[in-house]
C-alpha atoms as a PDB file:
ATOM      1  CA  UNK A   1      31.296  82.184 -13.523  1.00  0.00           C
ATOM      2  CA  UNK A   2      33.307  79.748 -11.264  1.00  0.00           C
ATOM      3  CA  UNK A   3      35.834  77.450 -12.227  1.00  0.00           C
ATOM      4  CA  UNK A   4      35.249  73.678 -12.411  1.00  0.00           C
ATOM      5  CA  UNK A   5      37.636  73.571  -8.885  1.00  0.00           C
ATOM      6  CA  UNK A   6      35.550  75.989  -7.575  1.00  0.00           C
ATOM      7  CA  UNK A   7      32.142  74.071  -8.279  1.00  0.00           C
ATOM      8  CA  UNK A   8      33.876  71.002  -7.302  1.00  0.00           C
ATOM      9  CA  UNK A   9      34.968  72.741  -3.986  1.00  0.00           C
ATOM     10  CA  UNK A  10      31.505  74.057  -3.096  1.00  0.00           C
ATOM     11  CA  UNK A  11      29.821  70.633  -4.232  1.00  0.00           C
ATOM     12  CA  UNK A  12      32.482  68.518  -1.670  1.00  0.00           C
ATOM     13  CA  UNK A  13      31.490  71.189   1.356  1.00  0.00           C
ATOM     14  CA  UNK A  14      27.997  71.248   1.029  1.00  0.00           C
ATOM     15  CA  UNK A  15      28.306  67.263   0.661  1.00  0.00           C
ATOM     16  CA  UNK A  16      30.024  66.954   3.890  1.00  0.00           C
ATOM     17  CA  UNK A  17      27.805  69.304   5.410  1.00  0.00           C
ATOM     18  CA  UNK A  18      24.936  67.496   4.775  1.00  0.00           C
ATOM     19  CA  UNK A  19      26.681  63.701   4.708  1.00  0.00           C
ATOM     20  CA  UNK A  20      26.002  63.445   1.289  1.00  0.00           C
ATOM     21  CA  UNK A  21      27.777  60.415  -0.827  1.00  0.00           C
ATOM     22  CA  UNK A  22      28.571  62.011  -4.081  1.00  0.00           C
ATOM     23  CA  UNK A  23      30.278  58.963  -5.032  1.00  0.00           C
ATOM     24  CA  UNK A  24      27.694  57.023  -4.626  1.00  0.00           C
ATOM     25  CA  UNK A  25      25.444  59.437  -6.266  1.00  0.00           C
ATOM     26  CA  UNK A  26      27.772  58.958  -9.343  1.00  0.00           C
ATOM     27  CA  UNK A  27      28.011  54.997  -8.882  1.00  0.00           C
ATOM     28  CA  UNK A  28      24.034  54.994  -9.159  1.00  0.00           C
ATOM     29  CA  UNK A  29      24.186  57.775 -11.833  1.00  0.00           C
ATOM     30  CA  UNK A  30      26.110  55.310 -13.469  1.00  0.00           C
ATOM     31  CA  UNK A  31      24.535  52.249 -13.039  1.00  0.00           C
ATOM     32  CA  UNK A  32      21.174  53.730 -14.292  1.00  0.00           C
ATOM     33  CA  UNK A  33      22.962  55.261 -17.350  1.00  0.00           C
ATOM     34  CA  UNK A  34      24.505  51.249 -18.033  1.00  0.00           C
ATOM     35  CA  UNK A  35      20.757  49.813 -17.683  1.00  0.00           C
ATOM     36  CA  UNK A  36      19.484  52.149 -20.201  1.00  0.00           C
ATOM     37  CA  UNK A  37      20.873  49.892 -22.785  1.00  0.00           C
ATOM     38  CA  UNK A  38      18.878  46.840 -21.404  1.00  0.00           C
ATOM     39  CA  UNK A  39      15.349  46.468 -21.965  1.00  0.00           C
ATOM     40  CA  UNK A  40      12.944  48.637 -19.512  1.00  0.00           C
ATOM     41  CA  UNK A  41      11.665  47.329 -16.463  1.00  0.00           C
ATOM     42  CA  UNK A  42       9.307  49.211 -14.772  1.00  0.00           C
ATOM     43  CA  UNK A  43       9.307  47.250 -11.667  1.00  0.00           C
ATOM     44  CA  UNK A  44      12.894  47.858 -11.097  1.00  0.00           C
ATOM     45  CA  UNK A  45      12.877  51.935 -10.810  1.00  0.00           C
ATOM     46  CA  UNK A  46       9.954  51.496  -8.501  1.00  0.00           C
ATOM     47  CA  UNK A  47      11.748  49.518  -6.411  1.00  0.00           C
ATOM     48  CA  UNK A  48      14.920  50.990  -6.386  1.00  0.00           C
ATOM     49  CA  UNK A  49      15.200  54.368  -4.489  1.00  0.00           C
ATOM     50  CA  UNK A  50      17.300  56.829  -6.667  1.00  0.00           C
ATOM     51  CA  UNK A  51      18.493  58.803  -3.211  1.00  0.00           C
ATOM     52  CA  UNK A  52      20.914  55.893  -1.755  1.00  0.00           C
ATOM     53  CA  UNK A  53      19.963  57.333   2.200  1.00  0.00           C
ATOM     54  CA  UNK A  54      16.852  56.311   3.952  1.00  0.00           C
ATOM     55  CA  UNK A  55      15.647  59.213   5.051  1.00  0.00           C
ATOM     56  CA  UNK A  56      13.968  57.390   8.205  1.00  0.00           C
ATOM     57  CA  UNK A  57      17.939  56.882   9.352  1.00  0.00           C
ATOM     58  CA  UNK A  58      18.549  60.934   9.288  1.00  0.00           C
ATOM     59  CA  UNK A  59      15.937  61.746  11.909  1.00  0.00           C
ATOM     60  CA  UNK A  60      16.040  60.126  15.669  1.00  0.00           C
ATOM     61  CA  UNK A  61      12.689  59.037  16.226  1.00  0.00           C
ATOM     62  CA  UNK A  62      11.538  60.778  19.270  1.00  0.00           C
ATOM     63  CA  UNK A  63       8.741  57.955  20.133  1.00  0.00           C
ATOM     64  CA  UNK A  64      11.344  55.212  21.065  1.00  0.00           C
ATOM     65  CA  UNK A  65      10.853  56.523  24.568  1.00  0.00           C
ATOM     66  CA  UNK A  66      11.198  54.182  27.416  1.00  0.00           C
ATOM     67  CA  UNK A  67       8.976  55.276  30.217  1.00  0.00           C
ATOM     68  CA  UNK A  68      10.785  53.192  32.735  1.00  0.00           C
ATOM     69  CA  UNK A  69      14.404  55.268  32.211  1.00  0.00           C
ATOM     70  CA  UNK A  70      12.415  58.218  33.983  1.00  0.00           C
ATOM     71  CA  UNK A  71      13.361  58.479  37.591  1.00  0.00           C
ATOM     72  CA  UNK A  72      10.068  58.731  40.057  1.00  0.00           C
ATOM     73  CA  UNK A  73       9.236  62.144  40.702  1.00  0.00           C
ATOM     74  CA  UNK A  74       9.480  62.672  44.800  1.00  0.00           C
ATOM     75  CA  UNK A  75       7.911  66.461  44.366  1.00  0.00           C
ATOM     76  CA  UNK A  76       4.370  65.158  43.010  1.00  0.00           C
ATOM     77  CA  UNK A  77       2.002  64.958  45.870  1.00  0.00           C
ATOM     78  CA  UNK A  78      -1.131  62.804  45.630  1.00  0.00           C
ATOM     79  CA  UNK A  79      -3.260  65.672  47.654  1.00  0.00           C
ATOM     80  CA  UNK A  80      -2.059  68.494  45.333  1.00  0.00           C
ATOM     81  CA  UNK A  81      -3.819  66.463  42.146  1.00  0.00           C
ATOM     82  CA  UNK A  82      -5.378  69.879  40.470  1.00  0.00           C
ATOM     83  CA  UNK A  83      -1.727  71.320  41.243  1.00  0.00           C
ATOM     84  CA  UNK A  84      -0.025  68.210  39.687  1.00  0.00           C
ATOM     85  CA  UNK A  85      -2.327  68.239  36.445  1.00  0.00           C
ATOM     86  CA  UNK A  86      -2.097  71.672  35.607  1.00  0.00           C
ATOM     87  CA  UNK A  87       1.711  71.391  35.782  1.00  0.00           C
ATOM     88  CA  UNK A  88       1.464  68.353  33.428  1.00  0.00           C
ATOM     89  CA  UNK A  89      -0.613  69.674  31.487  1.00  0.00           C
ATOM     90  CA  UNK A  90       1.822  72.843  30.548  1.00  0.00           C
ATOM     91  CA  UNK A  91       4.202  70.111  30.214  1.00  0.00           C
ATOM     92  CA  UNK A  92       2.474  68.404  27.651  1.00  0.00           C
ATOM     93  CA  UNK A  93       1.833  71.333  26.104  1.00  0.00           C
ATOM     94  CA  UNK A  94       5.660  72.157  25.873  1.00  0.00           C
ATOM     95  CA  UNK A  95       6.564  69.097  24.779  1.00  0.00           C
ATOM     96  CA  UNK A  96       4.034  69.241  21.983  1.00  0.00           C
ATOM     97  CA  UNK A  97       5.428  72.686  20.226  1.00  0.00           C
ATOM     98  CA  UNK A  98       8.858  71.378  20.746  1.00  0.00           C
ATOM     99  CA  UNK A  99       7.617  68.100  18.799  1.00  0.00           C
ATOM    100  CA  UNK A 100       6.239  70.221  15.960  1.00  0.00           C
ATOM    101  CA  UNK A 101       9.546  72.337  15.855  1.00  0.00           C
ATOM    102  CA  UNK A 102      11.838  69.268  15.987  1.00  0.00           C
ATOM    103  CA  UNK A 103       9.405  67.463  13.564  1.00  0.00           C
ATOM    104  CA  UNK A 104       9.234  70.835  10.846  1.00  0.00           C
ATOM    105  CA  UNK A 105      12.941  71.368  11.210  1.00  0.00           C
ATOM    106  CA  UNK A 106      13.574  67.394  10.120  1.00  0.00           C
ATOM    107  CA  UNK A 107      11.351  67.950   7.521  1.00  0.00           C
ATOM    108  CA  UNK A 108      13.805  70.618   5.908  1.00  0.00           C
ATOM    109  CA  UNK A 109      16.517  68.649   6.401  1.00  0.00           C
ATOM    110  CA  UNK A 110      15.809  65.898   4.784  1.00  0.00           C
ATOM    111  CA  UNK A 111      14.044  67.382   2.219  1.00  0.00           C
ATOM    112  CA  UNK A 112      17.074  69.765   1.496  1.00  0.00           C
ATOM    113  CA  UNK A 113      18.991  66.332   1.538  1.00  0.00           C
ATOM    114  CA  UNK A 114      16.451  65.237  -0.632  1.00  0.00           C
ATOM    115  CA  UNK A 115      16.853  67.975  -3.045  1.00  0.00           C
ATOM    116  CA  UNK A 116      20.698  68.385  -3.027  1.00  0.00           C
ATOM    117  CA  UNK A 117      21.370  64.758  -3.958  1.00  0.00           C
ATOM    118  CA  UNK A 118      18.741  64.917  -7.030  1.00  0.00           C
ATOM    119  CA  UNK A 119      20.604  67.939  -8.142  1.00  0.00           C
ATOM    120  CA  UNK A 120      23.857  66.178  -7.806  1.00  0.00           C
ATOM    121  CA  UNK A 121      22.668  63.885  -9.714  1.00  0.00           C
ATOM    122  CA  UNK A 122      21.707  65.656 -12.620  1.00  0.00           C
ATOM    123  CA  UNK A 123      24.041  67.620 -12.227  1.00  0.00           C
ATOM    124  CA  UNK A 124      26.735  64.674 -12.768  1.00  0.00           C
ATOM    125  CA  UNK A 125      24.579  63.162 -15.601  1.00  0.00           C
ATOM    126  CA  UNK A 126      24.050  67.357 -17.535  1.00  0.00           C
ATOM    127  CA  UNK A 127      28.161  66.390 -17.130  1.00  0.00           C
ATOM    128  CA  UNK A 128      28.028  63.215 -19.093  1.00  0.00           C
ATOM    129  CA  UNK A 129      26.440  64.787 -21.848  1.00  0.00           C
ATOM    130  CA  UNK A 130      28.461  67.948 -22.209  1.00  0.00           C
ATOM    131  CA  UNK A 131      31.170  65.247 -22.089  1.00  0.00           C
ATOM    132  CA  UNK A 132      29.462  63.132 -24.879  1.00  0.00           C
ATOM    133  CA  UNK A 133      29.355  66.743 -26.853  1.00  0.00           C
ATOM    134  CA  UNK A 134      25.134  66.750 -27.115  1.00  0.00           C
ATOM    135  CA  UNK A 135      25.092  70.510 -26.708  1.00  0.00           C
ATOM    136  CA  UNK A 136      27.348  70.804 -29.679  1.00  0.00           C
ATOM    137  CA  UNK A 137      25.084  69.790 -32.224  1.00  0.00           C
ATOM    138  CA  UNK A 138      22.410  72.735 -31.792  1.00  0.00           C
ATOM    139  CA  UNK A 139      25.596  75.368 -32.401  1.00  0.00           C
ATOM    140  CA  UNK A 140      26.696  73.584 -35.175  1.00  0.00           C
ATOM    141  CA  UNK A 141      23.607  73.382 -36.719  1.00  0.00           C
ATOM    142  CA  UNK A 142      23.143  76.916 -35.470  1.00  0.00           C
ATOM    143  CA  UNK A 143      26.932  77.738 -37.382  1.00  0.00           C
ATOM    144  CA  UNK A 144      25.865  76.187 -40.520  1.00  0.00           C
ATOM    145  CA  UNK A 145      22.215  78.073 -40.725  1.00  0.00           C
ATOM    146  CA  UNK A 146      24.460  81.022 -40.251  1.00  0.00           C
ATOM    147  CA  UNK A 147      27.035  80.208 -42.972  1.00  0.00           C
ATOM    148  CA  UNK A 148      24.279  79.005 -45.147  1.00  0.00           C
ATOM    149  CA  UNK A 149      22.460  82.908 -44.992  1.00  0.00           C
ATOM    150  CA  UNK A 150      25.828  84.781 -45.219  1.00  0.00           C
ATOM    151  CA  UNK A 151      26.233  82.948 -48.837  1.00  0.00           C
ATOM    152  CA  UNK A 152      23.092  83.345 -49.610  1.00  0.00           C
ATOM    153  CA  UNK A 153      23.054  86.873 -48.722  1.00  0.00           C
ATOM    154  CA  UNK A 154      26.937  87.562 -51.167  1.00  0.00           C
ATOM    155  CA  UNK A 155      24.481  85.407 -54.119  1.00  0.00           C
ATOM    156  CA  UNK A 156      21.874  87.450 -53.702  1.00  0.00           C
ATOM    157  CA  UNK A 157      24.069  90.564 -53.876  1.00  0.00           C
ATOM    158  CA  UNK A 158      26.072  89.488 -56.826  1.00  0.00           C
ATOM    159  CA  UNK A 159      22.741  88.891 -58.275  1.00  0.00           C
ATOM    160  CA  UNK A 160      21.632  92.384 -57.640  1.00  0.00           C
ATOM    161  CA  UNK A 161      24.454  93.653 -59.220  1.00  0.00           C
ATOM    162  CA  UNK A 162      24.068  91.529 -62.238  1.00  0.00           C
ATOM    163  CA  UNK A 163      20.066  93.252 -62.920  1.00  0.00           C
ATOM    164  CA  UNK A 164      21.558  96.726 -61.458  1.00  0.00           C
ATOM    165  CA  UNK A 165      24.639  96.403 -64.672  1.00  0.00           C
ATOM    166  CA  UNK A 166      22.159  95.100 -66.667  1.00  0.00           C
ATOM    167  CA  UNK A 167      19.257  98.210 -66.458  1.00  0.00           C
ATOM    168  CA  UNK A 168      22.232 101.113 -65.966  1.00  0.00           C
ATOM    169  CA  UNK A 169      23.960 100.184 -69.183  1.00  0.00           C
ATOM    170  CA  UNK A 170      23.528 102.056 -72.253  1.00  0.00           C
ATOM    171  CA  UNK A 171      21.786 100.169 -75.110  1.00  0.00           C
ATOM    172  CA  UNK A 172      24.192 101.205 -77.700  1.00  0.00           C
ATOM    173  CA  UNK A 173      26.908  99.410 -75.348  1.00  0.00           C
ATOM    174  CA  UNK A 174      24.906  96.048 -75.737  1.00  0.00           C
ATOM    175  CA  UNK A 175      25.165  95.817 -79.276  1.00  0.00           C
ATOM    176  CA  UNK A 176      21.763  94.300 -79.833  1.00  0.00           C
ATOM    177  CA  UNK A 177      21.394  96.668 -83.025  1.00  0.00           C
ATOM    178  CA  UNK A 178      19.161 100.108 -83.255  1.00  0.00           C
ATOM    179  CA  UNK A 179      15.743 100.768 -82.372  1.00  0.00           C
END
């Protein structure tokens, strides 16, 4: 199992891989934790994002495309028109699967960004209550069960003894008189 540096290390690289805020993930950890003592407001986590990037700002748009930044193509011929479509239309067709590549691979992205700051997340506020020691209670309770059946178990066992003395001695030990 790693050491707390070592999760700490691997949390801070895969942060700054993906420009992740962790301090910001704890600041709204935080904040959420503070307004769980307030009363509930259910229009207040709806419009709150817990994830403090947009993920619109992660992705370049690829339809803010001005036309007029494209040069006038000299090598398109207004007599070679079947020519000139069939060329756009491989074009088009090129630019489409690149579309659907760039578009699928910004999906993962962001949703691994997605993902990884929700885990951090938790991950900081599983911290907070190992800190606050809720995890201790179920071994406790878990220690005194166990206790509890290892003294019953020695009272049951002097008790045993007690009826096994009892039917293994001799009556004319007991003294209760003759038969």
């Amino acid at each position: 199992m790693p050491s707390k540096t070592q999760i700490d290390a691997i949390r801070d690289n895969f942060a700054k891989l993906y420009n992740i805020d962790v301090v910001k993930l704890k600041k709204d950890a935080e904040k959420i934790a503070a307004s769980l003592n307030k009363r509930a407001n259910s229009r207040d986590i709806y419009l709150r994002s817990i994830s403090p990037i947009n993920p619109i700002f992660l992705v370049q748009d690829l339809e803010e495309f001005a036309f007029s930044s494209v040069p006038e193509d000299k090598d398109i011929r207004d007599r070679l028109i079947e020519q000139n479509l069939e060329t756009a239309c491989r074009l088009l067709q090129t630019c489409f699967a690149m579309r659907r590549e760039y578009y699928e691979t910004a999906k993962l992205y962001v949703d691994t960004i997605l993902k990884s700051e929700e885990f951090f997340f938790l991950d900081y506020i599983h911290q907070q209550e190992v800190a606050a020691g809720l995890y201790e209670l179920p071994y406790q309770e878990a220690k005194i069960e166990f206790d509890a059946a290892q003294a019953a178990q020695q009272k049951q066992a002097q008790q045993h003894q007690i009826a096994v003395d009892v039917f293994e001695t001799p009556i004319e030990q007991v003294g209760w008189g003759e038969y």
